[in-house]
PDB file of N, CA and C in Angstrom:
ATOM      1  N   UNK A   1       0.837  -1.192   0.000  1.00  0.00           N
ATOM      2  CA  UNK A   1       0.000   0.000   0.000  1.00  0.00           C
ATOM      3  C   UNK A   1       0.874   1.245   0.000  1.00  0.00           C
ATOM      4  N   UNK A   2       0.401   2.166  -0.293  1.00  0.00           N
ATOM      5  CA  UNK A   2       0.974   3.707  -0.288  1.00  0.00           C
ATOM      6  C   UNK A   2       0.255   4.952   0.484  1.00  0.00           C
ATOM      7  N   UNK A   3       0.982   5.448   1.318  1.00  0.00           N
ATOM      8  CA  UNK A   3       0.338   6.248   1.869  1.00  0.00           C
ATOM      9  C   UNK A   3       1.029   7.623   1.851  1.00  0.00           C
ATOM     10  N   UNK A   4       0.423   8.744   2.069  1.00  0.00           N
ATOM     11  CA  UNK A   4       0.837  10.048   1.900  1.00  0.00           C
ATOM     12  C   UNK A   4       0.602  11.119   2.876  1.00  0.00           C
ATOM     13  N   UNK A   5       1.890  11.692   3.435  1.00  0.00           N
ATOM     14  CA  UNK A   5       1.723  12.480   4.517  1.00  0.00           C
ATOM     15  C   UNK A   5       2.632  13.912   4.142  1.00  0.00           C
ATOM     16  N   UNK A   6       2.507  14.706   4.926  1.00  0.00           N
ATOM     17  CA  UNK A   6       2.493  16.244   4.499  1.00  0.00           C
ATOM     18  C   UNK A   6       3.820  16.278   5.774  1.00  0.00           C
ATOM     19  N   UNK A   7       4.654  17.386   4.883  1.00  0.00           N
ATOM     20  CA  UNK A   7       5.691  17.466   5.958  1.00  0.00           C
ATOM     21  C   UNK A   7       5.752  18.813   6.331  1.00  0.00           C
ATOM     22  N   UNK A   8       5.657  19.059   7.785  1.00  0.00           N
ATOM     23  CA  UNK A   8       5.423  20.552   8.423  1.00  0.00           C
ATOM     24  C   UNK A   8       6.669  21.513   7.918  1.00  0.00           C
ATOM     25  N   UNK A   9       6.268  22.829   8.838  1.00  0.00           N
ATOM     26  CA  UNK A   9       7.452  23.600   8.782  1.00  0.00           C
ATOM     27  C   UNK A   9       9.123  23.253   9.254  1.00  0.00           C
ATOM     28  N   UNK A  10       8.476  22.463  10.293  1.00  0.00           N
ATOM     29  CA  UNK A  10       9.295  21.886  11.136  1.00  0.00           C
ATOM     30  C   UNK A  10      10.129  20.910  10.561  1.00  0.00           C
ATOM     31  N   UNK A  11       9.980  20.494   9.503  1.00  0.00           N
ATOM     32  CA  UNK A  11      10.564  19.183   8.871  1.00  0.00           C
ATOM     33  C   UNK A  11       9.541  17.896   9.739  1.00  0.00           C
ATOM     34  N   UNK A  12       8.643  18.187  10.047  1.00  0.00           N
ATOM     35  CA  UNK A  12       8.194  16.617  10.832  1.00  0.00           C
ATOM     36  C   UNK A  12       7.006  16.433   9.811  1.00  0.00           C
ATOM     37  N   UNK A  13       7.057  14.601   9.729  1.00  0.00           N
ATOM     38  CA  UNK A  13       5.590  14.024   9.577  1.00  0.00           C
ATOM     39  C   UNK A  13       4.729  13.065  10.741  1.00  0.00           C
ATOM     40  N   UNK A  14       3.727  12.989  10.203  1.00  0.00           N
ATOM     41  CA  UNK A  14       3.071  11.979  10.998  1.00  0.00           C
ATOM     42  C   UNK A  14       2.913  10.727  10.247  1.00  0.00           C
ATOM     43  N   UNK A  15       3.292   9.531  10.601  1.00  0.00           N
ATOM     44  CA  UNK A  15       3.116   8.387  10.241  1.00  0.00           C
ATOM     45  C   UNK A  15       1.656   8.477   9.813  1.00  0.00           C
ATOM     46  N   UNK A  16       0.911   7.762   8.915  1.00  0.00           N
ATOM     47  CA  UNK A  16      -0.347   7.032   8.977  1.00  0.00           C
ATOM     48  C   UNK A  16      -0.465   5.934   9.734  1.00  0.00           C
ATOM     49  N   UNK A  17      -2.111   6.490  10.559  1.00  0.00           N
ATOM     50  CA  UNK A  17      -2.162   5.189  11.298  1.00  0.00           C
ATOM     51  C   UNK A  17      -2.438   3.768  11.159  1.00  0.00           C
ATOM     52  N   UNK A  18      -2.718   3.291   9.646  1.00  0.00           N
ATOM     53  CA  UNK A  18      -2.529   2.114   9.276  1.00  0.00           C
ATOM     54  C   UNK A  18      -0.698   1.754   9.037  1.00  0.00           C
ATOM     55  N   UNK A  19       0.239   2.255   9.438  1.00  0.00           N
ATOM     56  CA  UNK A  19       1.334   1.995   9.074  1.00  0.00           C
ATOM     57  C   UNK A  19       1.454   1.915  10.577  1.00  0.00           C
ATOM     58  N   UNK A  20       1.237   2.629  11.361  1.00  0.00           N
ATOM     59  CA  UNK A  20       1.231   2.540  12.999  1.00  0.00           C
ATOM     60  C   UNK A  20       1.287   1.229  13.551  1.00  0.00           C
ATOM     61  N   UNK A  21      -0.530   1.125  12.876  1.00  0.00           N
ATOM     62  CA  UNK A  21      -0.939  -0.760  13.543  1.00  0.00           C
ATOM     63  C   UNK A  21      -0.509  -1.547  12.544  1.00  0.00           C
ATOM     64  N   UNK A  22       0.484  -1.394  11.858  1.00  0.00           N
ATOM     65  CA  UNK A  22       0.633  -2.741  10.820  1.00  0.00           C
ATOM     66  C   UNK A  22       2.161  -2.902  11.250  1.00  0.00           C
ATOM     67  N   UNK A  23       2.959  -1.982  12.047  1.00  0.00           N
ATOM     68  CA  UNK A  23       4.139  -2.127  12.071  1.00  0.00           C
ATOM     69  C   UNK A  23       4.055  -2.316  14.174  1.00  0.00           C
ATOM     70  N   UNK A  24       2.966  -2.187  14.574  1.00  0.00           N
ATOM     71  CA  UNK A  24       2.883  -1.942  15.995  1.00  0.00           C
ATOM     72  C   UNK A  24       4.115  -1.257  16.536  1.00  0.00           C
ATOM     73  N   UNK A  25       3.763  -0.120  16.410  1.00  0.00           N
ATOM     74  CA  UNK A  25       4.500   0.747  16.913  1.00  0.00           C
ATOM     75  C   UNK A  25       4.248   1.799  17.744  1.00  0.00           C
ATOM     76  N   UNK A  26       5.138   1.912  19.003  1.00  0.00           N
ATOM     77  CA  UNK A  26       4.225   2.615  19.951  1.00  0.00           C
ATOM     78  C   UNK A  26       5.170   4.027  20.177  1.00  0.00           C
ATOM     79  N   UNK A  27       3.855   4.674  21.002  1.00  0.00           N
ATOM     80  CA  UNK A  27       4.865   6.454  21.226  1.00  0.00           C
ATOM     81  C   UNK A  27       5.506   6.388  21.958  1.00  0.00           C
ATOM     82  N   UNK A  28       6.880   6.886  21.924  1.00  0.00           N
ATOM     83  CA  UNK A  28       8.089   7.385  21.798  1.00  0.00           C
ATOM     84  C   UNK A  28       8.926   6.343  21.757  1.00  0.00           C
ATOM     85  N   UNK A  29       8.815   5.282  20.813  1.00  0.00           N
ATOM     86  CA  UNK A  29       9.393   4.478  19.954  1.00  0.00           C
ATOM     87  C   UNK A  29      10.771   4.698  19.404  1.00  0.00           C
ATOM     88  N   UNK A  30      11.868   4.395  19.277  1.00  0.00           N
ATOM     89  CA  UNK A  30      12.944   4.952  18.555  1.00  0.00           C
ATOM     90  C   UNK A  30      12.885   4.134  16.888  1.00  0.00           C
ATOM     91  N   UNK A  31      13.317   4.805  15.831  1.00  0.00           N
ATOM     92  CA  UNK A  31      12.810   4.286  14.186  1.00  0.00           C
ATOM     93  C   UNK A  31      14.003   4.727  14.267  1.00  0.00           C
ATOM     94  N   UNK A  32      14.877   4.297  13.060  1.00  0.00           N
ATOM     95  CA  UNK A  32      16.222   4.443  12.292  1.00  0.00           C
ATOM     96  C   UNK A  32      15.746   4.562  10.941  1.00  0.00           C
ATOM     97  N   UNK A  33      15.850   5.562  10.077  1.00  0.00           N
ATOM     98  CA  UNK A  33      16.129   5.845   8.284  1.00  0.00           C
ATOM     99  C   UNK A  33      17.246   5.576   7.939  1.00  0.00           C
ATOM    100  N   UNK A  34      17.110   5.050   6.874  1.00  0.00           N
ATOM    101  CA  UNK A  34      18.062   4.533   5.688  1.00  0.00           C
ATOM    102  C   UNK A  34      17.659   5.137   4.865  1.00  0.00           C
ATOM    103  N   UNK A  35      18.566   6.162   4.116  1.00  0.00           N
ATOM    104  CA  UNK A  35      18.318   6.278   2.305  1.00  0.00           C
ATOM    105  C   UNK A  35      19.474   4.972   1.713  1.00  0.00           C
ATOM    106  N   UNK A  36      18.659   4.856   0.552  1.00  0.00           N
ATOM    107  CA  UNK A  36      19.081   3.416  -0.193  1.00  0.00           C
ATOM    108  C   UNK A  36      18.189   3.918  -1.821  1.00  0.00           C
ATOM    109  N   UNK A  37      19.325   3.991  -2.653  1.00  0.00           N
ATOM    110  CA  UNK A  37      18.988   4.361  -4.306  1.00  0.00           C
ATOM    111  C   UNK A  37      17.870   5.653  -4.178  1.00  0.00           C
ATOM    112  N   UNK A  38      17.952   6.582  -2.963  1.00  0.00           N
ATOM    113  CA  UNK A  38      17.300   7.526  -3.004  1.00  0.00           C
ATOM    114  C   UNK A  38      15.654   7.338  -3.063  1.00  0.00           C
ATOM    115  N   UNK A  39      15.365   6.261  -2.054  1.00  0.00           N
ATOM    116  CA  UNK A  39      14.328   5.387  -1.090  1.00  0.00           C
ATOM    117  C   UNK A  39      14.798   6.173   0.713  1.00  0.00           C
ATOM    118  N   UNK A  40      13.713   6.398   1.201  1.00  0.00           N
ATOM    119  CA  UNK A  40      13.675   6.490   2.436  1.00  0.00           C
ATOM    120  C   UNK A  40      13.140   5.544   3.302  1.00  0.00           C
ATOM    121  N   UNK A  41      13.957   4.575   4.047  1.00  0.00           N
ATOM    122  CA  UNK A  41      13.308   3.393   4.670  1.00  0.00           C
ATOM    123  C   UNK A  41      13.133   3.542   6.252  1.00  0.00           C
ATOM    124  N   UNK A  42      12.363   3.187   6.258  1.00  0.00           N
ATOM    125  CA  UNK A  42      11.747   3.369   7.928  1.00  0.00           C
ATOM    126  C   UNK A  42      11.862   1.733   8.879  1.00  0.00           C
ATOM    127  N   UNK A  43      12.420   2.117  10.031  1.00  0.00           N
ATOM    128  CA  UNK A  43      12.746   0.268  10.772  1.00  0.00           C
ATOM    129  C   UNK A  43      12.728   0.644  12.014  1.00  0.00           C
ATOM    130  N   UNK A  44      12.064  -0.081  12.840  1.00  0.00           N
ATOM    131  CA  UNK A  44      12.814  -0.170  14.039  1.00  0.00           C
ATOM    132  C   UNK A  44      14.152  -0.716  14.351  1.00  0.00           C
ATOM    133  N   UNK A  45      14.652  -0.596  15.389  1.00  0.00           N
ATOM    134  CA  UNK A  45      15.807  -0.332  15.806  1.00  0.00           C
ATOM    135  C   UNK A  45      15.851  -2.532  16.099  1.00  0.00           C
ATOM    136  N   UNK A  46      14.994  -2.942  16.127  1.00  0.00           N
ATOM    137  CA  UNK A  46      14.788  -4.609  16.837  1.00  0.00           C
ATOM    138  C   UNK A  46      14.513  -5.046  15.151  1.00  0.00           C
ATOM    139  N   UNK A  47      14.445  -4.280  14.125  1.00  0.00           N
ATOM    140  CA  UNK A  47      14.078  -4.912  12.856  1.00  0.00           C
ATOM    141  C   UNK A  47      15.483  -4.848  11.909  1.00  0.00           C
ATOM    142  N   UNK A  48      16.310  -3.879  12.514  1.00  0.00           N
ATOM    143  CA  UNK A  48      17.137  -3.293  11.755  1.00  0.00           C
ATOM    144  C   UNK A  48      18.652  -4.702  12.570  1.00  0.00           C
ATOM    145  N   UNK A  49      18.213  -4.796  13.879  1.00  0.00           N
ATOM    146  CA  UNK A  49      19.386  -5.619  14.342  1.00  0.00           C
ATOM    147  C   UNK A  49      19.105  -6.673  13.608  1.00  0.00           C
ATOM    148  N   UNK A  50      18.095  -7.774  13.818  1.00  0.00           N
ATOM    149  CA  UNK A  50      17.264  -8.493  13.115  1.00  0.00           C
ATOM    150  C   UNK A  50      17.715  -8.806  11.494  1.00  0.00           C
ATOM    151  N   UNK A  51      17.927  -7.838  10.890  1.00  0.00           N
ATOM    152  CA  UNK A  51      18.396  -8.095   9.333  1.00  0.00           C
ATOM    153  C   UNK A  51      19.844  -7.622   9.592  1.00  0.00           C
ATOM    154  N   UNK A  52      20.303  -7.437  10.433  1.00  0.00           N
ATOM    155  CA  UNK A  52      22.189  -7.775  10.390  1.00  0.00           C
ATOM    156  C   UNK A  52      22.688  -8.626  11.259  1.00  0.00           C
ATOM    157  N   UNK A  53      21.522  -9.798  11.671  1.00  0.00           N
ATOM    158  CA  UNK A  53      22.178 -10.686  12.579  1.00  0.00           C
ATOM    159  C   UNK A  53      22.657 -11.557  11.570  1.00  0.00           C
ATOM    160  N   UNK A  54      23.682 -11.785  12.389  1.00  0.00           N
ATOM    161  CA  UNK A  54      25.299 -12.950  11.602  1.00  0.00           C
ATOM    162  C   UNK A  54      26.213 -11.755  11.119  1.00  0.00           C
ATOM    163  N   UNK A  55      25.997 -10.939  10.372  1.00  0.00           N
ATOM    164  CA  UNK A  55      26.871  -9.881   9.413  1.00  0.00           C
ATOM    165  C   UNK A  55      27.433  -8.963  10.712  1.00  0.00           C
ATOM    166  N   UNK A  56      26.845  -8.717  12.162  1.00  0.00           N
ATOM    167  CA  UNK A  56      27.810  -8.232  12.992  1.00  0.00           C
ATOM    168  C   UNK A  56      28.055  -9.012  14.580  1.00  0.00           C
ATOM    169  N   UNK A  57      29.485  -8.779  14.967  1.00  0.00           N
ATOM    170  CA  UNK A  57      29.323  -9.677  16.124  1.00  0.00           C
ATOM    171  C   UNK A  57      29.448  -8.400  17.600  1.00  0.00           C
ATOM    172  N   UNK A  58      28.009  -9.106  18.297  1.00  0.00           N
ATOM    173  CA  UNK A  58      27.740  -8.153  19.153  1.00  0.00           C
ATOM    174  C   UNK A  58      28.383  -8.489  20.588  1.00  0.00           C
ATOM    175  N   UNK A  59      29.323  -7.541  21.017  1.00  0.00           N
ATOM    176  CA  UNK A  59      30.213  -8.087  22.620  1.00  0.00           C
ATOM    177  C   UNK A  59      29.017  -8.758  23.080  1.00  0.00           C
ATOM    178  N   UNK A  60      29.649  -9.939  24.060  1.00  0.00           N
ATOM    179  CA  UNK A  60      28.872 -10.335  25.111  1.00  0.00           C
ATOM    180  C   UNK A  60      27.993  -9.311  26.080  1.00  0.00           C
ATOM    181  N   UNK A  61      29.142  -8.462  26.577  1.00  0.00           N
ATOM    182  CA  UNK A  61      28.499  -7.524  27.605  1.00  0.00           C
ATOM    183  C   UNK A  61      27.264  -6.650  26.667  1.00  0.00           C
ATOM    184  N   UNK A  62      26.734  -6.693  25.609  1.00  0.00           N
ATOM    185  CA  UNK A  62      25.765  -6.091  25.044  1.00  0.00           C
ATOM    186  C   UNK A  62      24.715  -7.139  24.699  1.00  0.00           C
ATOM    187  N   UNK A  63      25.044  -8.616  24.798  1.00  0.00           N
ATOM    188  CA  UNK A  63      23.998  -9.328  24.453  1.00  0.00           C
ATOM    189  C   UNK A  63      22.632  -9.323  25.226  1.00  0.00           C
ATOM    190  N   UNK A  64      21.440  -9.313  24.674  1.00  0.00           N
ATOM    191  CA  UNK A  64      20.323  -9.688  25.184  1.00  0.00           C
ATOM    192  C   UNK A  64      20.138  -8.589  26.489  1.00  0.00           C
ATOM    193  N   UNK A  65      20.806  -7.226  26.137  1.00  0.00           N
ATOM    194  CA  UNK A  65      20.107  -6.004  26.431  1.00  0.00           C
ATOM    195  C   UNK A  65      19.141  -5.338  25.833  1.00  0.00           C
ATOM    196  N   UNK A  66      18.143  -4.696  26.317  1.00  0.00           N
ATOM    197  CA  UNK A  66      17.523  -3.839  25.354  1.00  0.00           C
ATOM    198  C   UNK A  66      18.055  -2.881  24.493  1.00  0.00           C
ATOM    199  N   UNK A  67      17.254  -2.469  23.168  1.00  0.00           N
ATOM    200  CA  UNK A  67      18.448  -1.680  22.973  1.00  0.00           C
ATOM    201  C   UNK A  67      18.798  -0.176  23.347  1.00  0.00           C
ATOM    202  N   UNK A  68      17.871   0.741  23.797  1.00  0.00           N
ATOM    203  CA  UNK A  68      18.484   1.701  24.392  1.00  0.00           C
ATOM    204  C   UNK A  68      19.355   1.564  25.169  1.00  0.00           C
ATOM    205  N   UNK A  69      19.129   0.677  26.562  1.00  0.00           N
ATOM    206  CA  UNK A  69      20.172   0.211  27.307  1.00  0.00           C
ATOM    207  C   UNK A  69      21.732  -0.210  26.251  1.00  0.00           C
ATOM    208  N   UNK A  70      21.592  -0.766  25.230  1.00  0.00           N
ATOM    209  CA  UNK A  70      22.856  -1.536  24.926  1.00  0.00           C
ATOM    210  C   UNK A  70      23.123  -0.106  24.038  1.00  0.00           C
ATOM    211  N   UNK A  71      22.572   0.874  23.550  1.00  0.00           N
ATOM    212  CA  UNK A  71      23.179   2.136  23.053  1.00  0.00           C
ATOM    213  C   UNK A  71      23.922   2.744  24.143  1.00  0.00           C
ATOM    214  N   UNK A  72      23.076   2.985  24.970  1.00  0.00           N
ATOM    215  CA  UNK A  72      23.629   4.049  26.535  1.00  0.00           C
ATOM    216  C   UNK A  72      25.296   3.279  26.675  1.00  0.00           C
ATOM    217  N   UNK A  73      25.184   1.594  26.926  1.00  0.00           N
ATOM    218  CA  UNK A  73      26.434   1.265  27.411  1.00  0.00           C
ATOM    219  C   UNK A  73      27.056   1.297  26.422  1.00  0.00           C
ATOM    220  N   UNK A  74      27.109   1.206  24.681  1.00  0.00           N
ATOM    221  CA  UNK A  74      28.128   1.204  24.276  1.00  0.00           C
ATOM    222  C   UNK A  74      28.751   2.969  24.266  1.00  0.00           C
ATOM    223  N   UNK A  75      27.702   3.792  24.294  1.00  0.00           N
ATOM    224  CA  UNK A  75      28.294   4.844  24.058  1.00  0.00           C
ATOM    225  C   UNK A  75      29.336   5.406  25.698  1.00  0.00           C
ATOM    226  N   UNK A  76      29.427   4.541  26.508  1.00  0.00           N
ATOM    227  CA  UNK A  76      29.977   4.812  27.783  1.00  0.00           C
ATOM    228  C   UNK A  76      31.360   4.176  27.257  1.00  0.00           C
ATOM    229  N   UNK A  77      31.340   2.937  26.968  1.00  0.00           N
ATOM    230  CA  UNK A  77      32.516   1.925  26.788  1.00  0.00           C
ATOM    231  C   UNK A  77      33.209   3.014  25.476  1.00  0.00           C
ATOM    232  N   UNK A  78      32.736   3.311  24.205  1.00  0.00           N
ATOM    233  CA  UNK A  78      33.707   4.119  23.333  1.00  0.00           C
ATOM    234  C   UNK A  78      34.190   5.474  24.099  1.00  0.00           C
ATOM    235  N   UNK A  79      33.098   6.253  24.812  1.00  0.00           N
ATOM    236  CA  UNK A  79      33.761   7.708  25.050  1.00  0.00           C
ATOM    237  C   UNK A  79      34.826   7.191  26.203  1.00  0.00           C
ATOM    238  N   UNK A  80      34.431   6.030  27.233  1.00  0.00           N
ATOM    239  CA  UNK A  80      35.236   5.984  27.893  1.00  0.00           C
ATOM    240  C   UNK A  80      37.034   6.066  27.680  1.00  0.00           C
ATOM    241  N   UNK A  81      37.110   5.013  26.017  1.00  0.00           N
ATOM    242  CA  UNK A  81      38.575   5.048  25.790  1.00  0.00           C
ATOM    243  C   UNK A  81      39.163   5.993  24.863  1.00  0.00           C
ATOM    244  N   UNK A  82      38.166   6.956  24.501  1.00  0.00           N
ATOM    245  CA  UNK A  82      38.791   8.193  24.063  1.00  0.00           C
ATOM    246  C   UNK A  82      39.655   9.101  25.094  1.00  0.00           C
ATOM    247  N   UNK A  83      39.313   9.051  26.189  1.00  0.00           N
ATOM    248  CA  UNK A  83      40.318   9.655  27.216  1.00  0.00           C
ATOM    249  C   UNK A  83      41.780   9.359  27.189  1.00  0.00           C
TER     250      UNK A  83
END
């Protein structure tokens, strides 16, 4: 299906809510974009790990965290060894 939404001043849209309940997605959700051949793709963040499992290997200490949690800690573990 195709759906069509209007983009504010702001640069924001609103999803359609058949894309809402077809992707169950709830508010304040985190989504990741991809442009790809000048396509804008929309994923969650559990859909996007999901299609690169095997292609990356994730530390132990990040396994089978959520993923905000496993963002928060990796971004502690890199800034940490920039010091």
């Amino acid at each position: 299906m195709t759906y069509t939404a209007t983009l504010t001043s702001k640069g924001q849209i609103t999803i359609p809510a058949k894309i809402i309940k077809a992707k169950n997605l709830k508010k304040g959700q985190k989504l990741i974009f991809n442009i790809e051949d000048n396509k804008v793709f929309i994923e969650t963040p559990v859909d996007f790990i999901n299609r690169l499992a095997g292609s990356v290997s994730i530390p132990n200490k990040l396994k089978n965290v959520p993923i905000d949690k496993a963002i928060e800690l990796a971004k502690q573990i890199h800034f940490s060894s920039q010091k």
